[in-house]
Protein backbone atom coordinates (compact mmCIF):
# COMPACT_ATOMS: atom_id res chain seq x y z
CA UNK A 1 0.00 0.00 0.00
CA UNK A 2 1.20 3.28 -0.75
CA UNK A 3 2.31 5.19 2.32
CA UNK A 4 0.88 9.20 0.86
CA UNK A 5 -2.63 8.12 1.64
CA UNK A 6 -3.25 7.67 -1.54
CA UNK A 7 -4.08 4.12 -2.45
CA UNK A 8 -5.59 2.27 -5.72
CA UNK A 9 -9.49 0.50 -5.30
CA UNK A 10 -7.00 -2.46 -5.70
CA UNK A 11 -4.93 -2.07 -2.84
CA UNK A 12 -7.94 -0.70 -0.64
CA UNK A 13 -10.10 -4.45 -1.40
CA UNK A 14 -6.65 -5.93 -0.89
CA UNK A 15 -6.23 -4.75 2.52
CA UNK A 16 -9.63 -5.48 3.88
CA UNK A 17 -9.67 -8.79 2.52
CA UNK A 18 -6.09 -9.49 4.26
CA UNK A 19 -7.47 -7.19 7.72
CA UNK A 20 -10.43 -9.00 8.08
CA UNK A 21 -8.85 -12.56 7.54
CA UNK A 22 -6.47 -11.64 10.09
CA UNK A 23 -8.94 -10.60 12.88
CA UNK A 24 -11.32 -13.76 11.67
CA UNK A 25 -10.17 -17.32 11.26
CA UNK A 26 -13.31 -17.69 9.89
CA UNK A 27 -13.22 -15.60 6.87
CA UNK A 28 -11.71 -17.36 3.48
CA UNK A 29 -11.07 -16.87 -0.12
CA UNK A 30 -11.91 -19.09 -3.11
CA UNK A 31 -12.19 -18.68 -6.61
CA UNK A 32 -10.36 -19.40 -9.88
CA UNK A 33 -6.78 -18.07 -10.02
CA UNK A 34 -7.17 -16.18 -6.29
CA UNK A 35 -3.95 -18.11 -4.84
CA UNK A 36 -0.86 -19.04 -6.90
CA UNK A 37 -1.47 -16.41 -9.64
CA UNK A 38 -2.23 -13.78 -6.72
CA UNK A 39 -5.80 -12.98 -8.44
CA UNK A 40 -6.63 -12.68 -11.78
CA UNK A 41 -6.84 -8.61 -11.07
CA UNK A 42 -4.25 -9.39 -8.70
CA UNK A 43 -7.27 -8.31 -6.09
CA UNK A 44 -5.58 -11.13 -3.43
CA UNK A 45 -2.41 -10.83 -4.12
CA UNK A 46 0.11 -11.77 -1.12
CA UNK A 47 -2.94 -13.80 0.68
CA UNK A 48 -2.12 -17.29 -0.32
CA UNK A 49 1.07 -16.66 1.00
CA UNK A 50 0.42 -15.31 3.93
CA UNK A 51 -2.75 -17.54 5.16
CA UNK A 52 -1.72 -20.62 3.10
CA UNK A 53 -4.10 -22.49 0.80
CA UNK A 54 -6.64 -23.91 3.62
CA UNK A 55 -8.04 -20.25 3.66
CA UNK A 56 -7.05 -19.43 0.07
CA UNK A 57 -8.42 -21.70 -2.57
CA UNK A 58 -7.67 -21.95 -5.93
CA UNK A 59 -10.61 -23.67 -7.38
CA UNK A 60 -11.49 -25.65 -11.14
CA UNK A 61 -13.27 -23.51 -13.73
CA UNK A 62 -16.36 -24.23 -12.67
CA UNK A 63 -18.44 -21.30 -10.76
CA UNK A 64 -21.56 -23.28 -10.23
CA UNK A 65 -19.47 -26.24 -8.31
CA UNK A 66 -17.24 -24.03 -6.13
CA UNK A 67 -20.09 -21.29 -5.54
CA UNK A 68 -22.11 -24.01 -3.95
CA UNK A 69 -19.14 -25.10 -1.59
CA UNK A 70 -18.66 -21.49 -0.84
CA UNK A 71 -22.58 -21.49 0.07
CA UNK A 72 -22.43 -24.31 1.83
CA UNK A 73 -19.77 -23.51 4.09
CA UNK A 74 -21.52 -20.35 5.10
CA UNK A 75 -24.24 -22.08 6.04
CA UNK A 76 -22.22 -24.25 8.45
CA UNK A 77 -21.00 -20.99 9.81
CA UNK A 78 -17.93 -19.80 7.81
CA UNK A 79 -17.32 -16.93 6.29
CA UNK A 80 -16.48 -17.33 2.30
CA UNK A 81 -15.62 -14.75 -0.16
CA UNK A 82 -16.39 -16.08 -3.55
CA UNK A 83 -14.28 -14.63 -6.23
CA UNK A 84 -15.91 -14.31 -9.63
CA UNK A 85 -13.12 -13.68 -12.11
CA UNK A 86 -16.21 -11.81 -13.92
CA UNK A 87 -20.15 -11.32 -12.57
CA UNK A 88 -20.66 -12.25 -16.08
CA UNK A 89 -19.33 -15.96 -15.40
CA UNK A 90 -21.50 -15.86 -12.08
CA UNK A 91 -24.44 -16.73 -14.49
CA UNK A 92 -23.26 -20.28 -14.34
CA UNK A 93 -24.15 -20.22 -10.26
CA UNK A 94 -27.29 -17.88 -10.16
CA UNK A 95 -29.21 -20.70 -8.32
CA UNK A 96 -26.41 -20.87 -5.41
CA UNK A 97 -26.86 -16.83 -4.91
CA UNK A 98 -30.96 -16.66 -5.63
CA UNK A 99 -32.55 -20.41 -4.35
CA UNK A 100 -29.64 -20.57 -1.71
CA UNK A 101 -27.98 -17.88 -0.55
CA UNK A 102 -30.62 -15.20 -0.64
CA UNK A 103 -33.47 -17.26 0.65
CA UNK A 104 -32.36 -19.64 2.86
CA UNK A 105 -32.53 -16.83 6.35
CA UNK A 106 -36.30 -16.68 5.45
CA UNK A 107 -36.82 -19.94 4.89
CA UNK A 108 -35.19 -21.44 7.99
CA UNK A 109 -37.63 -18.76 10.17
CA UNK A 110 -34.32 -16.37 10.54
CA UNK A 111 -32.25 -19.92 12.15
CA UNK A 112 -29.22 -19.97 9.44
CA UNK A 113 -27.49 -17.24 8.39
CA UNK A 114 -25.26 -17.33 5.43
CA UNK A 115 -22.75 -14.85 5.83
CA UNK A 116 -20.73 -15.11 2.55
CA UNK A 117 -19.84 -12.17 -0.27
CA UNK A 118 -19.66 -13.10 -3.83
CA UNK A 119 -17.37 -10.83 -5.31
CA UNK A 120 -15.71 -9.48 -9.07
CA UNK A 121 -16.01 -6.98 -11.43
CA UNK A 122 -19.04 -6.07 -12.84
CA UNK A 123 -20.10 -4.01 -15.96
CA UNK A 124 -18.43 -3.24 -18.69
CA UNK A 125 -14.67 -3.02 -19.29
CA UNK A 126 -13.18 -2.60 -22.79
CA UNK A 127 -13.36 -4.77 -25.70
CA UNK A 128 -14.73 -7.93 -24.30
CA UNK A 129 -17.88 -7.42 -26.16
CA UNK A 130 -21.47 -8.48 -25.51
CA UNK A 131 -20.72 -11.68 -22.92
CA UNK A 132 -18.57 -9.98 -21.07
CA UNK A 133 -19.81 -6.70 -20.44
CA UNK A 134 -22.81 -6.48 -18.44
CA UNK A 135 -24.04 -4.65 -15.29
CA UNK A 136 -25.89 -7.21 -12.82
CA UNK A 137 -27.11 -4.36 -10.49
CA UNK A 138 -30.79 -4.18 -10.77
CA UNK A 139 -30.46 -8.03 -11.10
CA UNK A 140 -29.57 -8.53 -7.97
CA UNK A 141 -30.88 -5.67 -6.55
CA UNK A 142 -34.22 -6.87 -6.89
CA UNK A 143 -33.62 -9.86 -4.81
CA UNK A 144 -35.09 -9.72 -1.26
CA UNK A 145 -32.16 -11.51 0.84
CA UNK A 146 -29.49 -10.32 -0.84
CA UNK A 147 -27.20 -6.99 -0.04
CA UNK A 148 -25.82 -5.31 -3.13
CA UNK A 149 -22.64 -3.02 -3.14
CA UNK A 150 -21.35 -1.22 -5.48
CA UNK A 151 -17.80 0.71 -4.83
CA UNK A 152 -16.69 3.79 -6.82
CA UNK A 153 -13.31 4.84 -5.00
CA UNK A 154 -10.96 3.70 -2.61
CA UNK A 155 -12.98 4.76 0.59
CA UNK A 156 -15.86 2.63 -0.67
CA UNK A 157 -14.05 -0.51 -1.88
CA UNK A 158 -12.36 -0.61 1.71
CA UNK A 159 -15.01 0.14 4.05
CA UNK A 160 -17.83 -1.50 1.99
CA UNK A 161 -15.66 -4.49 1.43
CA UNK A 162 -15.06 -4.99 5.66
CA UNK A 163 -18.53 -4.12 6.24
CA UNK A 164 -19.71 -7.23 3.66
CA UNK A 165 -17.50 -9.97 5.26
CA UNK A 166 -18.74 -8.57 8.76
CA UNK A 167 -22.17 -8.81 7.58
CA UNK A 168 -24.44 -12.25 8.46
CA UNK A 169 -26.33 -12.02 5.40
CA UNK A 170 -25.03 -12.78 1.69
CA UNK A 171 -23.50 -9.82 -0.19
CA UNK A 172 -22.97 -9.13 -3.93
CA UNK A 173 -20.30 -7.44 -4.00
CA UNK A 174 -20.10 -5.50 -7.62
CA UNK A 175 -16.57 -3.82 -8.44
CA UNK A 176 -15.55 -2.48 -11.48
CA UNK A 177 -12.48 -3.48 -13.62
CA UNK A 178 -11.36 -0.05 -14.91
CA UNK A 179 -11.25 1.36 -11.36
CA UNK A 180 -8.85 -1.39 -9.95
CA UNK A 181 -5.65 0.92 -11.04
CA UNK A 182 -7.20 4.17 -10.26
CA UNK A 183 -6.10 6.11 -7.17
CA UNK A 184 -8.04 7.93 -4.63
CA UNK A 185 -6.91 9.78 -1.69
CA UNK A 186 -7.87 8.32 1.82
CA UNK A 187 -7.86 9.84 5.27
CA UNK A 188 -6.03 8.04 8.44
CA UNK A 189 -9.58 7.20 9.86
CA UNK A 190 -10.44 5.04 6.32
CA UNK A 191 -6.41 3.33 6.83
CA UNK A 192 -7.84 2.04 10.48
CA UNK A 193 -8.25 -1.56 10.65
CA UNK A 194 -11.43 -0.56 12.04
CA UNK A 195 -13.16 1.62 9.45
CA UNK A 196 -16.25 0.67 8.00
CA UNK A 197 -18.92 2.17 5.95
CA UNK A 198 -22.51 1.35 6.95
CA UNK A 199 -24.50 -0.54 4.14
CA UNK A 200 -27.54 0.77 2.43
CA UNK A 201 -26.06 4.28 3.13
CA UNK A 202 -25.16 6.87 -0.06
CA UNK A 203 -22.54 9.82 0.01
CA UNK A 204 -23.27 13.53 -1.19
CA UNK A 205 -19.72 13.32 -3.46
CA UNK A 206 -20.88 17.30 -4.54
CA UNK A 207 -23.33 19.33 -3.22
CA UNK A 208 -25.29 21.70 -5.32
CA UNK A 209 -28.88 23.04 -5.63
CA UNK A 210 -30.00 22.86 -10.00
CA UNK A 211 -29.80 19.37 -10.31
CA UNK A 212 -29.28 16.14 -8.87
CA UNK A 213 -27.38 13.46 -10.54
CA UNK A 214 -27.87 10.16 -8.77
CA UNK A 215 -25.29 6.86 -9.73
CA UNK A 216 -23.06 4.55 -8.80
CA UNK A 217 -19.70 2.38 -9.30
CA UNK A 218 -17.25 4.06 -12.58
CA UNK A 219 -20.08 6.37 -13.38
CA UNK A 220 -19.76 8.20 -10.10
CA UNK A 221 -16.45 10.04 -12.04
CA UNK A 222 -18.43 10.77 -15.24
CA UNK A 223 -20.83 12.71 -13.20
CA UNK A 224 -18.74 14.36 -10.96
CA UNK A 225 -16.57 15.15 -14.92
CA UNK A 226 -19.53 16.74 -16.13
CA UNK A 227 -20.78 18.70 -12.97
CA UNK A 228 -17.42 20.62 -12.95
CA UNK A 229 -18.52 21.37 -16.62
CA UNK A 230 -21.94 22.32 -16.38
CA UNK A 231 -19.98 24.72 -13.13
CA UNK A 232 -18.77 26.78 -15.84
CA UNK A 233 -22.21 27.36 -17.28
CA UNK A 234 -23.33 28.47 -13.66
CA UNK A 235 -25.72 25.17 -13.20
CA UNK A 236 -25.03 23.65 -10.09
CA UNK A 237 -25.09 19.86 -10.00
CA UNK A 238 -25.49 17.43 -6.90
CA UNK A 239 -23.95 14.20 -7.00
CA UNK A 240 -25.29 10.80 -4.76
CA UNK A 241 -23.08 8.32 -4.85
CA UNK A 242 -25.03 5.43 -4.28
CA UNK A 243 -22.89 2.78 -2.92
CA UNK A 244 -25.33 0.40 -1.93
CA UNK A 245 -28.07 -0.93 -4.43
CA UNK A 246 -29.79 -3.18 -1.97
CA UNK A 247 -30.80 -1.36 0.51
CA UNK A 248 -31.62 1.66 -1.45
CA UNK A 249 -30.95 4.99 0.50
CA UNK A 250 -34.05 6.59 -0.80
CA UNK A 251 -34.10 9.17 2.21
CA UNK A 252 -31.09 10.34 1.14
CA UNK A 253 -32.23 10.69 -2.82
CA UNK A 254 -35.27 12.34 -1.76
CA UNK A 255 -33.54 14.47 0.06
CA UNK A 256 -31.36 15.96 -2.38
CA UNK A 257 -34.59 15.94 -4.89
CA UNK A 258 -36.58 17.84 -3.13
CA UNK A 259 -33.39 20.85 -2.63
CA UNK A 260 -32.88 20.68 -6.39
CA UNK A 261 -36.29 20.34 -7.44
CA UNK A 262 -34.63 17.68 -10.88
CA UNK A 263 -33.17 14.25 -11.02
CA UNK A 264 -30.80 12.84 -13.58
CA UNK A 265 -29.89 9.06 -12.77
CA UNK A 266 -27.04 7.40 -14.59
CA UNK A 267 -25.92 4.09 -15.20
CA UNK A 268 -24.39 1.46 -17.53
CA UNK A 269 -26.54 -1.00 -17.51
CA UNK A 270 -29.77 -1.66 -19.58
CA UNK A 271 -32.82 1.16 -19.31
CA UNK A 272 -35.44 -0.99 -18.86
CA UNK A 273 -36.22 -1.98 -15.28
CA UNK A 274 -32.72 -0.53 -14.32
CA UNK A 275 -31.41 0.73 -11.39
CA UNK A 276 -32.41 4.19 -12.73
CA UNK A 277 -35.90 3.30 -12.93
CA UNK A 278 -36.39 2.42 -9.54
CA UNK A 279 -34.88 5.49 -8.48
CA UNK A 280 -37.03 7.51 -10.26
CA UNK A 281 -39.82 5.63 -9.18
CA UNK A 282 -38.82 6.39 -5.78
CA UNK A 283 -39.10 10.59 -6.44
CA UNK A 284 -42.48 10.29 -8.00
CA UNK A 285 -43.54 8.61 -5.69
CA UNK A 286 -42.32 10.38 -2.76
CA UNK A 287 -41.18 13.77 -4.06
CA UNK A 288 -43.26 14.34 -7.07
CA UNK A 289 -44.53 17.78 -5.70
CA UNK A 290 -40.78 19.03 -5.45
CA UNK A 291 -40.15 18.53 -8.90
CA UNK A 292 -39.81 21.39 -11.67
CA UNK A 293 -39.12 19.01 -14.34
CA UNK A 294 -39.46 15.75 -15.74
CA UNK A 295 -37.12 13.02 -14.22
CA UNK A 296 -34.24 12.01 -16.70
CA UNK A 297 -32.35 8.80 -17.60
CA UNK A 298 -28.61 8.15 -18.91
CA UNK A 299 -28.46 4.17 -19.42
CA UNK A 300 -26.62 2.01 -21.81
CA UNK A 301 -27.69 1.49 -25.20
CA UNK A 302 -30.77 -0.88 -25.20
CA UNK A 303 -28.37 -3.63 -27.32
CA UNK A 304 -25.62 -6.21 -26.33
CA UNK A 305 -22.52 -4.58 -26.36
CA UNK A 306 -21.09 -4.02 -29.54
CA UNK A 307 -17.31 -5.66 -29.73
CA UNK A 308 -16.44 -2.69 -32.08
CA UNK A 309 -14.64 0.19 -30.38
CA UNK A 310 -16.21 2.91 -31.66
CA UNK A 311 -19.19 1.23 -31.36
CA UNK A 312 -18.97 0.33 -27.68
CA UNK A 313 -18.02 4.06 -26.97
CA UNK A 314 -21.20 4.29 -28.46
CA UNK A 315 -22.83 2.08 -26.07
CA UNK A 316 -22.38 3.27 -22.62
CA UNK A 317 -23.13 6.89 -21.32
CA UNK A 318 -19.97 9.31 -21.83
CA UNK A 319 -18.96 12.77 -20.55
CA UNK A 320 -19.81 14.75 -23.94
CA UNK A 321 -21.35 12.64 -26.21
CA UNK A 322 -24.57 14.96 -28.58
CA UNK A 323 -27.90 14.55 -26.92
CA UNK A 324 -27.42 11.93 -24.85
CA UNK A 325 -24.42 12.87 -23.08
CA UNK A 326 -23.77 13.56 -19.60
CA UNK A 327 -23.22 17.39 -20.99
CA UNK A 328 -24.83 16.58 -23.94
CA UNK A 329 -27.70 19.06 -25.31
CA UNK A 330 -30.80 17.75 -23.44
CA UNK A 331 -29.50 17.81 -20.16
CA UNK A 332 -27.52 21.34 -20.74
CA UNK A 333 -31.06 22.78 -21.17
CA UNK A 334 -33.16 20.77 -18.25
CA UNK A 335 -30.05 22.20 -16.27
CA UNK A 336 -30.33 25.85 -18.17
CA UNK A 337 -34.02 26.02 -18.00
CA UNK A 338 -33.88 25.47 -13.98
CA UNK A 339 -31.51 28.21 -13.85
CA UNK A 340 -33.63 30.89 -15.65
């Protein structure tokens, strides 16, 4: 870890994986590649070696047979973090997390807990085309059972990630590979072994009073990108930073509706029943007499993702991009109009 206070998402998952296997005999790692190749994101890198392969287990290419042991194991009272070298590959175990995982507290009348995190990166990355690009957060966000996290910076990855593996219920843990290398500077109190961030709660990442932009994981930069932007046109932007899908902070999202008086939600993933469209949901239903304007939408392109670079820019919400942009021409005047 660097020693500036400035540390990658990388390092920060690194050292609350290695933290809380330290303080917890309990907690272990499995997954494919997660031992003698150090991670195939190099997310557990230095664990094998340091906790030796009962607690860090390399396991066959096969998500729906180690996902169930991982289960399993929870259920007798363990603590698992399942690595998924992709959520995308996680498709091959959806019955562990959903049948299993998720439903098995209500089930047993609240008698077994399963206290395991299913972890990996989530979304799209960059030219791995349509299989390997999707966003599983309003899939699993509209489980009841599971908890759904989804990290933008350092900060979150390291005090979401601890606050998962303390947690008794199953997690789905949702990073993002194009943040593992970034860096984000972290106060002393986030370095404690003892920092955690409390789940189901969002940040305020900017405040402002014309518009609130609502989001989560990678996208959390756009927005913040293209409020310093819209600064210079005098339109003051709010940013929520969700962290948590499931549970949804929608006292927080209110809250920052109703002082703006617009929303603006942004994500990668699909526009129909997307995360998005829950949140806006959640204003009409709640703060529809606060609003000035209608509620907007930035979502991926309603297609698989195109393997094509160009296209795939195409695909996915960017910074400046026409119409549809973050600062594109239909926003600029929801945001100018609120301004008048």
């Amino acid at each position: 870890m660097s020693s500036d206070n400035t540390i990658t998402v990388r390092e920060a998952l690194n050292s609350a994986i290695d933290e809380e296997m330290s303080a917890d005999n309990k907690v272990f790692v499995m997954g494919e590649e997660v031992g003698e190749y150090q991670g195939a994101y190099k997310v557990t890198k230095g664990l094998l070696q340091k906790f030796g392969p009962d607690r860090v287990l390399d396991t066959p290419i096969t998500e729906a047979g180690f996902t169930g042991l991982g289960v399993g194991a929870a259920m007798y009272g363990l603590k698992p973090i399942v690595e998924f070298m992709t959520f995308n590959f996680a498709m091959q175990a959806i019955d562990h997390l959903i049948n299993s995982a998720a439903k098995t507290n209500y089930m047993s009348g609240g008698t077994i807990n399963v206290p395991i995190v299913f972890r990996g990166p989530n979304g799209a990355a960059a030219g791995v085309a349509a299989q390997h690009s999707q966003c599983f957060a309003a899939w699993y966000g509209q489980v009841p059972g599971l908890k759904v996290l989804v990290p933008y910076d350092a900060e979150d990855a390291r005090g979401l990630m601890k606050a998962a593996i303390r947690d008794p219920d199953p997690v789905v843990f949702l990073e993002n590979e194009l943040l593992y290398g970034e860096s984000f500077p972290v106060s002393q109190e986030v370095l404690d072994p003892s920092f955690t961030l409390p789940i189901g709660k969002a940040k305020i990442m900017r405040e402002g009073d014309d518009l609130t932009i609502v989001t989560f994981s990678k996208m959390v930069g756009y927005a913040l990108k293209a409020a310093d932007e819209l600064a210079k046109e005098g339109i003051s932007v709010e940013v929520v930073n969700l962290r948590s899908i499931r549970p949804l902070d929608r006292e927080t999202i209110n809250a920052s509706v109703r002082k703006t008086s617009r929303l603006l939600t942004l994500e990668e993933g699909w526009p129909q029943h997307g995360v998005g469209a829950e949140i806006c949901a959640s204003v009409v239903e709640e703060s529809f007499y606060y609003l000035d304007a209608p509620v907007e939408r930035i979502c991926g392109a309603d297609v698989p993702m195109p393997y094509a670079a160009n296209l795939e820019r195409l695909a996915v919400p960017q910074v400046r991009l026409g119409s549809v942009g973050l600062y594109g021409s239909r926003v600029k005047k929801r945001c100018a109009d609120a301004c008048m």
